[in-house]
C-alpha atoms as a PDB file:
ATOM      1  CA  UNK A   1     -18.641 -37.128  -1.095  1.00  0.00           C
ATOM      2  CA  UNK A   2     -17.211 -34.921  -3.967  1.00  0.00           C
ATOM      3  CA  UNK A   3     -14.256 -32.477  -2.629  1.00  0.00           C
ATOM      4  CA  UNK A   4     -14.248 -29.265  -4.516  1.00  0.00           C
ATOM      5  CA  UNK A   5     -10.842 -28.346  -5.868  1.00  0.00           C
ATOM      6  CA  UNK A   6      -9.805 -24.857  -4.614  1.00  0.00           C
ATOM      7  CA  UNK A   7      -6.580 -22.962  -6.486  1.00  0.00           C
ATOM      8  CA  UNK A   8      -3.772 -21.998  -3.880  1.00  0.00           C
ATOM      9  CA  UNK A   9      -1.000 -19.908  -5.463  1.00  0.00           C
ATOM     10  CA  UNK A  10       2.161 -21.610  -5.455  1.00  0.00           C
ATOM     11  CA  UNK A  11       5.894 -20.007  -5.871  1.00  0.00           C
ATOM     12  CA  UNK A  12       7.529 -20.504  -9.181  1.00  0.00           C
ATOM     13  CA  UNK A  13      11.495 -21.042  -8.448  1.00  0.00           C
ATOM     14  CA  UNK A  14      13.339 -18.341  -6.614  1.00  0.00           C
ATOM     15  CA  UNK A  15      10.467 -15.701  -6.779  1.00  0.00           C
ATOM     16  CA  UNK A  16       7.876 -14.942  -4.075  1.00  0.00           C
ATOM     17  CA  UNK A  17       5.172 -14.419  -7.131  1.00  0.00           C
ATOM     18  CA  UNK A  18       4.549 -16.060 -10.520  1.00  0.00           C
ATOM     19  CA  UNK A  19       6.564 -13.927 -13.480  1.00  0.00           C
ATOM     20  CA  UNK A  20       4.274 -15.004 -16.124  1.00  0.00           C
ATOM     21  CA  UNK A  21       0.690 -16.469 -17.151  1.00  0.00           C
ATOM     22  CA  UNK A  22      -2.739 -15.507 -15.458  1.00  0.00           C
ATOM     23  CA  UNK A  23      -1.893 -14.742 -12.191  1.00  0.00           C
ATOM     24  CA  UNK A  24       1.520 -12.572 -13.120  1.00  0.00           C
ATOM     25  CA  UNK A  25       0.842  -9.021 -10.948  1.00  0.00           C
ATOM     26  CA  UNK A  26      -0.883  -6.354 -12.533  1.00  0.00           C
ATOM     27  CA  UNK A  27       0.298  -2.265 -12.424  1.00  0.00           C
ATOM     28  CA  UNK A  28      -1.966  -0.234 -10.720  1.00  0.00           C
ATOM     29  CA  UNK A  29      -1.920   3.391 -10.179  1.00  0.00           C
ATOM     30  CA  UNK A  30      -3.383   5.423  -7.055  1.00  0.00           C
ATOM     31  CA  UNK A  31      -3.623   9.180  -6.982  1.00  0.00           C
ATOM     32  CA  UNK A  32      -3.192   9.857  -3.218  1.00  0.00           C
ATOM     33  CA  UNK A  33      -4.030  13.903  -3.399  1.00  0.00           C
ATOM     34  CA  UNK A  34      -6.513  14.914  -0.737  1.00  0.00           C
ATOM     35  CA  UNK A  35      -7.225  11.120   0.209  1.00  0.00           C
ATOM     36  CA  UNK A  36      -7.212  10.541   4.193  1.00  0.00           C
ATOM     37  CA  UNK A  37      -4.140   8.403   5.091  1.00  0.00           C
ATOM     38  CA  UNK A  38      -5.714   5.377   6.865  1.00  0.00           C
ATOM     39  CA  UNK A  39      -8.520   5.512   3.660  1.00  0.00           C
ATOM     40  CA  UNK A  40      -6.000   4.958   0.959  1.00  0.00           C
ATOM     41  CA  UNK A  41      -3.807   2.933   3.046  1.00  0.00           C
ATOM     42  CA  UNK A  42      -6.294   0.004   3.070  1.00  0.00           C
ATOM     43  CA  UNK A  43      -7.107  -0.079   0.003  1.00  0.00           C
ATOM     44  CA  UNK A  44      -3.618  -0.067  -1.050  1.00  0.00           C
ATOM     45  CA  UNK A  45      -2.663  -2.497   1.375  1.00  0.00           C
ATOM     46  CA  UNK A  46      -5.057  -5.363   0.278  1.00  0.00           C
ATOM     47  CA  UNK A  47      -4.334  -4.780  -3.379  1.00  0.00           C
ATOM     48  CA  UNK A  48      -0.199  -4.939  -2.520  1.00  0.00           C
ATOM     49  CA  UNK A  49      -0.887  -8.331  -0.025  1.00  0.00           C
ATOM     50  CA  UNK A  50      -2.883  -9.674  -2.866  1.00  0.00           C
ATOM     51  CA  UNK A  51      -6.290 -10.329  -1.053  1.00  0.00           C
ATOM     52  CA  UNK A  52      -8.396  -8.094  -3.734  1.00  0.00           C
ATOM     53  CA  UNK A  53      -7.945 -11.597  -5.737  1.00  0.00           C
ATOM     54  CA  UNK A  54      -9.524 -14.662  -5.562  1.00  0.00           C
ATOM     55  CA  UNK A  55      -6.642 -16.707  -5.708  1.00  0.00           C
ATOM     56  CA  UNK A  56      -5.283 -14.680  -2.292  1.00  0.00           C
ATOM     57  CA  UNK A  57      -2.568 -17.314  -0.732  1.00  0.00           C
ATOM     58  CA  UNK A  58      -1.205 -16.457   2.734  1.00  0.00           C
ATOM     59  CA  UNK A  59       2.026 -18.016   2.068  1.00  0.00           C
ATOM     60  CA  UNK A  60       2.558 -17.085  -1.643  1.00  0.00           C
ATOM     61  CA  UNK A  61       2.615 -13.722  -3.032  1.00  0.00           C
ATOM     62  CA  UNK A  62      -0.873 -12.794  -4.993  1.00  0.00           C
ATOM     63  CA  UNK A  63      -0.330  -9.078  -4.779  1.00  0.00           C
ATOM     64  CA  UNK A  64       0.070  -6.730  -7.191  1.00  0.00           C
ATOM     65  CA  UNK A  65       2.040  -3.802  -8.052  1.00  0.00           C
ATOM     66  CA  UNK A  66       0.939  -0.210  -6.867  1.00  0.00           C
ATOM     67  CA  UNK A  67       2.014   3.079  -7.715  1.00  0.00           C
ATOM     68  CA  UNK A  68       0.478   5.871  -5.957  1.00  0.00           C
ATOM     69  CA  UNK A  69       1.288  10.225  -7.090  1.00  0.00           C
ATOM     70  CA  UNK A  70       1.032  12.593  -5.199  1.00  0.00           C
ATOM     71  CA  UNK A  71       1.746  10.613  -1.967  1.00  0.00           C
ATOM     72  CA  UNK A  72       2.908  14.281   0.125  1.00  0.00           C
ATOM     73  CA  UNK A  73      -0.407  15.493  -0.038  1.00  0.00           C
ATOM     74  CA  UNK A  74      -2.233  13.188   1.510  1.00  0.00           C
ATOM     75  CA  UNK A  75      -5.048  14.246   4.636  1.00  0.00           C
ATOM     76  CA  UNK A  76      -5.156  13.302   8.303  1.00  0.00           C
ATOM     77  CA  UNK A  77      -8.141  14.120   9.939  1.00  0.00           C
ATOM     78  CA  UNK A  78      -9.183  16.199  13.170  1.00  0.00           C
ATOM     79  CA  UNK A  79      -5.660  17.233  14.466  1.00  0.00           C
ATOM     80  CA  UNK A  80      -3.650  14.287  13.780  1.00  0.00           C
ATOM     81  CA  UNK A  81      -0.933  16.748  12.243  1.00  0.00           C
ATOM     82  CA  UNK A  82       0.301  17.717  15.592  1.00  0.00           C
ATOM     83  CA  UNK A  83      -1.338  14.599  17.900  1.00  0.00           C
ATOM     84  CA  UNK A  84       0.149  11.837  16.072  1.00  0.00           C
ATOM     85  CA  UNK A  85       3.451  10.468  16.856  1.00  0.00           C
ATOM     86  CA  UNK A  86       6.066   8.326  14.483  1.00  0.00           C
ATOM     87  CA  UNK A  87       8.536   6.618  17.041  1.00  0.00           C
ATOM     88  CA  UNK A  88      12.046   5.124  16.025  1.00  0.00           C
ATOM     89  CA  UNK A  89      14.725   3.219  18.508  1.00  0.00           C
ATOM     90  CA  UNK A  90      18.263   3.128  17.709  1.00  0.00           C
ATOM     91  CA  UNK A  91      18.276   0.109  20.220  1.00  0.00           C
ATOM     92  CA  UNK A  92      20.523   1.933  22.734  1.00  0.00           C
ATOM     93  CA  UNK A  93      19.382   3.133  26.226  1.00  0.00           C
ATOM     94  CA  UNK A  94      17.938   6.556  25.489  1.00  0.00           C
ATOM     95  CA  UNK A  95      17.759   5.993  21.472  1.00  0.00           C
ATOM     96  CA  UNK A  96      14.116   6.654  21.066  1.00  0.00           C
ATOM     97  CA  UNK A  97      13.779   9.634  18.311  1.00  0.00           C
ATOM     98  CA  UNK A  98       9.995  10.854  18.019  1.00  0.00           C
ATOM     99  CA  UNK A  99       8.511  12.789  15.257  1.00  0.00           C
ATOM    100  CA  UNK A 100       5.027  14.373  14.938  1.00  0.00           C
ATOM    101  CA  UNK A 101       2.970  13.768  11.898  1.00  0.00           C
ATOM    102  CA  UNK A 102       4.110  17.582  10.433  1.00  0.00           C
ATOM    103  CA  UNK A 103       7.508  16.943  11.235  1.00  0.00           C
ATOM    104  CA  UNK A 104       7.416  13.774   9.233  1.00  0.00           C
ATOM    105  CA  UNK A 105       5.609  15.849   6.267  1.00  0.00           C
ATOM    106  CA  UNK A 106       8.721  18.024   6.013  1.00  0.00           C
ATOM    107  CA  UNK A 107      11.394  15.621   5.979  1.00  0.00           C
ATOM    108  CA  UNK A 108       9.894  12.394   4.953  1.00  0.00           C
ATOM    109  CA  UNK A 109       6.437  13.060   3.383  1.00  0.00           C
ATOM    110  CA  UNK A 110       6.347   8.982   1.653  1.00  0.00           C
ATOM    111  CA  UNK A 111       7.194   8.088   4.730  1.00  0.00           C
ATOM    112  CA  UNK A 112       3.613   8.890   6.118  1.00  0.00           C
ATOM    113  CA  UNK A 113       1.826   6.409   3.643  1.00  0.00           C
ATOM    114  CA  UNK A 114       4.148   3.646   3.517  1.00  0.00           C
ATOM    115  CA  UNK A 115       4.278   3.417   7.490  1.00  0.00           C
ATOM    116  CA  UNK A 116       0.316   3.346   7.541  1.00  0.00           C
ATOM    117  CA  UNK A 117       0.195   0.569   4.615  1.00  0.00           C
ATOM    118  CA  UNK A 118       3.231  -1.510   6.715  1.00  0.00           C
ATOM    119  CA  UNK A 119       0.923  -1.430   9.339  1.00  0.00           C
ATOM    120  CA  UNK A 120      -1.792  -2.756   7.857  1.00  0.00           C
ATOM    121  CA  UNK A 121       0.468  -6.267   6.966  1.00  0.00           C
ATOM    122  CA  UNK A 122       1.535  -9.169   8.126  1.00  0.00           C
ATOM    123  CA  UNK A 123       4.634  -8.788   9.817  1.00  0.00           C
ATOM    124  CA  UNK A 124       7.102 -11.406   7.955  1.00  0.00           C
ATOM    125  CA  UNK A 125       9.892 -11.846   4.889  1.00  0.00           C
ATOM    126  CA  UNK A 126       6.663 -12.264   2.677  1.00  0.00           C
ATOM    127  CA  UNK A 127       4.834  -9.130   3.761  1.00  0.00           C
ATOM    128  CA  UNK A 128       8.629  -7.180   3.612  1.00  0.00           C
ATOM    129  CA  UNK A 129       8.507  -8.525   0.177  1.00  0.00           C
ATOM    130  CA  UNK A 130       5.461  -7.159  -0.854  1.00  0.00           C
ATOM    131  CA  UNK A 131       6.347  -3.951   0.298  1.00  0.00           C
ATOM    132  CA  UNK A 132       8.495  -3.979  -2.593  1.00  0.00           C
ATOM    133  CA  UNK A 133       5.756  -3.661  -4.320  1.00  0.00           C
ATOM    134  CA  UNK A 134       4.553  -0.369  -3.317  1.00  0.00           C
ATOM    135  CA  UNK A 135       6.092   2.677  -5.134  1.00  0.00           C
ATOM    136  CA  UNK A 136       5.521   5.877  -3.803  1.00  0.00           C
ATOM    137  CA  UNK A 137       6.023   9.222  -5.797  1.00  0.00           C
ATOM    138  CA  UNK A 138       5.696  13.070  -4.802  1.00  0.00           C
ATOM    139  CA  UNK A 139       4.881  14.457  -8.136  1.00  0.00           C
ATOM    140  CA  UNK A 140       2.087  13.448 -10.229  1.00  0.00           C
ATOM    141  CA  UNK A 141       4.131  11.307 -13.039  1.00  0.00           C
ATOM    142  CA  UNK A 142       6.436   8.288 -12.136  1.00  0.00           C
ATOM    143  CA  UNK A 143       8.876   6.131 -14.299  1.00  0.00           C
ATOM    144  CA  UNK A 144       6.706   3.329 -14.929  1.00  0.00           C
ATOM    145  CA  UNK A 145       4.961   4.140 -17.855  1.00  0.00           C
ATOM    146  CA  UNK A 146       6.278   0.585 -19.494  1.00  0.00           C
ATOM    147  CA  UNK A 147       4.323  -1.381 -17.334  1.00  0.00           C
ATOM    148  CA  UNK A 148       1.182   0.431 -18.403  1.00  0.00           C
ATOM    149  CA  UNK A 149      -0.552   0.924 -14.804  1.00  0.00           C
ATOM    150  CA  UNK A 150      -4.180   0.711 -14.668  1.00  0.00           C
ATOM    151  CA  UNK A 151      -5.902   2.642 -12.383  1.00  0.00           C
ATOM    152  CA  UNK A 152      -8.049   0.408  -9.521  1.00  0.00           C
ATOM    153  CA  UNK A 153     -10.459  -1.536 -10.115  1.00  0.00           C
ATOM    154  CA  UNK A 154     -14.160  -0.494  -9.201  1.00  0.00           C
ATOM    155  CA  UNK A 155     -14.296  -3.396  -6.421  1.00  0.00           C
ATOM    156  CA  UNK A 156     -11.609  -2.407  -4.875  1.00  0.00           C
ATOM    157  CA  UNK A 157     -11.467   1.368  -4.564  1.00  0.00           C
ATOM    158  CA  UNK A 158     -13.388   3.175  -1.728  1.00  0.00           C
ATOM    159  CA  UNK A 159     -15.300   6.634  -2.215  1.00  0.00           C
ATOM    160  CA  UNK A 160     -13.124   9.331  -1.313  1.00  0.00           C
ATOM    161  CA  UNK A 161     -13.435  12.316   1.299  1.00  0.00           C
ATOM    162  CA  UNK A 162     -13.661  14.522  -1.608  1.00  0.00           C
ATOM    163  CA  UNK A 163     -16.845  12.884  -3.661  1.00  0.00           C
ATOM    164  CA  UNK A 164     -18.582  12.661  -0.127  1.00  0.00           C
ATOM    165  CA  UNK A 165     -18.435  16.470   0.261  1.00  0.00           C
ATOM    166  CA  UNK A 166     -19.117  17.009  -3.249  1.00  0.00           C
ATOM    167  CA  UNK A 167     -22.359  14.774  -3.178  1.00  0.00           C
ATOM    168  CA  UNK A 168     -23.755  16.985  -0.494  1.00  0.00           C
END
């Protein structure tokens, strides 16, 4: 019986990901203005874990690089502003700070999206790695216009809240 061969990503020296060739990462760019949090964070979760790709490895690095604008003005919806609760321990007796969803806006408003997309990974050195990946800006232009970032690929983006209301 004939095995079919099957590509598995493999690490090239002291990096998680390959520098160079076919499967180097790519630059993508995500404009997170008016997008519901848990909406863009999966999307930008599987493209920063690598498993928009066929060659998705869980113990190499396949993802790619993502830059998302406009990351304070993301959405929540119904009344997660004020319901929703970010919770941090110093590890002492007593140490446990919590913050509501608006509170977080004010002081911390990346915060929001990079603790939804963390969430959505594999807790390990890989997936702490990857975070690396993810580069979150306030303002709509960032400092990595070398690396020429594409926007998302059809396949992987989902239809927004916005083009749903303006379809009706």
């Amino acid at each position: 019986m004939l095995q079919q061969k099957s590509y598995q990503a493999k690490q090239s020296g002291p990096h998680y990901f390959e520098p160079k060739g076919p499967n180097a990462p790519k630059w993508y760019v995500v404009d997170a203005k008016d997008q519901v949090v848990g909406r863009i964070a999966t999307v930008i979760a599987r493209v920063v874990t690598g498993k928009h790709k066929p060659t998705y490895t869980r113990h190499a690095d396949a993802g790619d690089f993502v830059v998302v604008l406009n990351a304070d003005k993301v959405v929540f919806t119904r009344n997660k502003w004020d319901g929703k609760l970010y919770r941090d321990h110093s590890g002492y007796v007593g140490g446990l700070k919590t913050k509501t969803a608006r509170q977080m806006l004010e002081r911390h408003p990346e915060e929001i999206l990079r603790r939804a997309v963390w969430g959505m990974t594999n807790k390990s050195n890989l997936a702490r790695h990857q975070m690396k990946k993810l580069k979150l800006y306030m303002t709509s232009e960032h400092p990595h216009v070398a690396q020429n970032p594409q926007p998302l690929p059809s396949g992987v983006v989902r239809r927004t809240v916005v083009a749903k209301k303006t379809a009706k």
